[in-house]
Protein backbone atom coordinates (compact mmCIF):
# COMPACT_ATOMS: atom_id res chain seq x y z
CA UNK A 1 -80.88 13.18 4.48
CA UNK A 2 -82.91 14.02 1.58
CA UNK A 3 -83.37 17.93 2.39
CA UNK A 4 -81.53 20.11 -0.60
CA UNK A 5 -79.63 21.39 2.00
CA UNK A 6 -77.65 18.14 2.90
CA UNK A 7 -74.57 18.37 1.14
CA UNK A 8 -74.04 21.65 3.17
CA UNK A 9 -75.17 20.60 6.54
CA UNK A 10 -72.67 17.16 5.97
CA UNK A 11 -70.07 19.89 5.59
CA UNK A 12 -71.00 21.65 8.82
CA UNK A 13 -71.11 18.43 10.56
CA UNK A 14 -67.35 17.73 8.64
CA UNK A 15 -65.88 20.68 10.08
CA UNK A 16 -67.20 20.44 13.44
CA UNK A 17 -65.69 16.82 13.88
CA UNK A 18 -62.31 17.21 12.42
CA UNK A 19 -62.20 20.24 14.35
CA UNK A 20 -62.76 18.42 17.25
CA UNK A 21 -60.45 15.74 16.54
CA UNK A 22 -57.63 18.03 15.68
CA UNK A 23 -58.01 19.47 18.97
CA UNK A 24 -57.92 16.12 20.61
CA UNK A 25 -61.72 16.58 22.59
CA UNK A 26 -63.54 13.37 22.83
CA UNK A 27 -67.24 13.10 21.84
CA UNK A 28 -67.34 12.54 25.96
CA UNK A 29 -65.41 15.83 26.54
CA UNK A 30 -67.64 17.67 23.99
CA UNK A 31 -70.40 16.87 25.21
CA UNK A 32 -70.08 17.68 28.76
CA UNK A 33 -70.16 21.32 28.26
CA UNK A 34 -73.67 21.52 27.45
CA UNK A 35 -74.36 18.78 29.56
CA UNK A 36 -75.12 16.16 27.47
CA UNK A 37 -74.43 12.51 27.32
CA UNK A 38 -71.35 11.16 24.64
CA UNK A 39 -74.51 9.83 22.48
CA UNK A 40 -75.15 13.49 21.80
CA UNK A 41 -72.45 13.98 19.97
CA UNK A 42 -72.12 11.06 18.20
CA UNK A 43 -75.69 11.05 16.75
CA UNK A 44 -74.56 14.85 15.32
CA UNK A 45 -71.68 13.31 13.93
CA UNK A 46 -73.64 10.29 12.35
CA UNK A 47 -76.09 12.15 10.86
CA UNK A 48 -78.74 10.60 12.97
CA UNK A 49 -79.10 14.29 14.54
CA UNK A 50 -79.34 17.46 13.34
CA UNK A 51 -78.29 20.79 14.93
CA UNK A 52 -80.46 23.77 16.02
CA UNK A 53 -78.50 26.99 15.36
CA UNK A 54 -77.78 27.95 18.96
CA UNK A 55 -76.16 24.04 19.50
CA UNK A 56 -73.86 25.01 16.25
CA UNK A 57 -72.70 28.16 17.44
CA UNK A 58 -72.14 26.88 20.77
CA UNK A 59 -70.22 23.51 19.62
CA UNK A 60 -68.59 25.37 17.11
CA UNK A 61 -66.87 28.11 19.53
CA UNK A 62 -66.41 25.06 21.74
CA UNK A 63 -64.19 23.43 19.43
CA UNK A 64 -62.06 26.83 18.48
CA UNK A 65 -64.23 27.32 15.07
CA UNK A 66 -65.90 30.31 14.39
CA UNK A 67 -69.36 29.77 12.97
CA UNK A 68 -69.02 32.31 10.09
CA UNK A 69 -66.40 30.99 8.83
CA UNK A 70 -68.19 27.58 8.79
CA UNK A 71 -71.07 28.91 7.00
CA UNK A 72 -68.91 30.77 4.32
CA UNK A 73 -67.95 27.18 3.33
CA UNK A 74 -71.43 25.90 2.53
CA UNK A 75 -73.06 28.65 0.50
């Protein structure tokens, strides 16, 4: 990523998948809920994909993070 921005997005993307390894959800698992494939997920995770806001909020909650307290972290 050469955006300004992508030091802060990486740690978006950081929280979201530690998150959702803590909580022991597969990229498969994840991505079921908004009915995506696994690939979803892992291009998010790779970098190869970025997030809208409503997919952030929505994985976020999904894997027991609030999004505020995300963003607080990247400011």
């Amino acid at each position: 990523m050469t955006s300004v921005y992508a030091q802060g997005y990486r740690r978006v993307i950081t929280a979201l998948k530690k998150a959702r390894k803590t909580r022991g959800i597969t990229q498969a698992k994840l991505a079921e809920a908004p009915g995506r494939p696994q690939s979803f997920i892992t291009k998010i995770e790779q970098g190869e994909r970025r997030l809208d806001v409503v997919e952030f909020v929505h994985l976020a909650r999904l894997v027991g993070l609030e999004p505020e307290e995300i963003m607080k972290g990247i400011g």
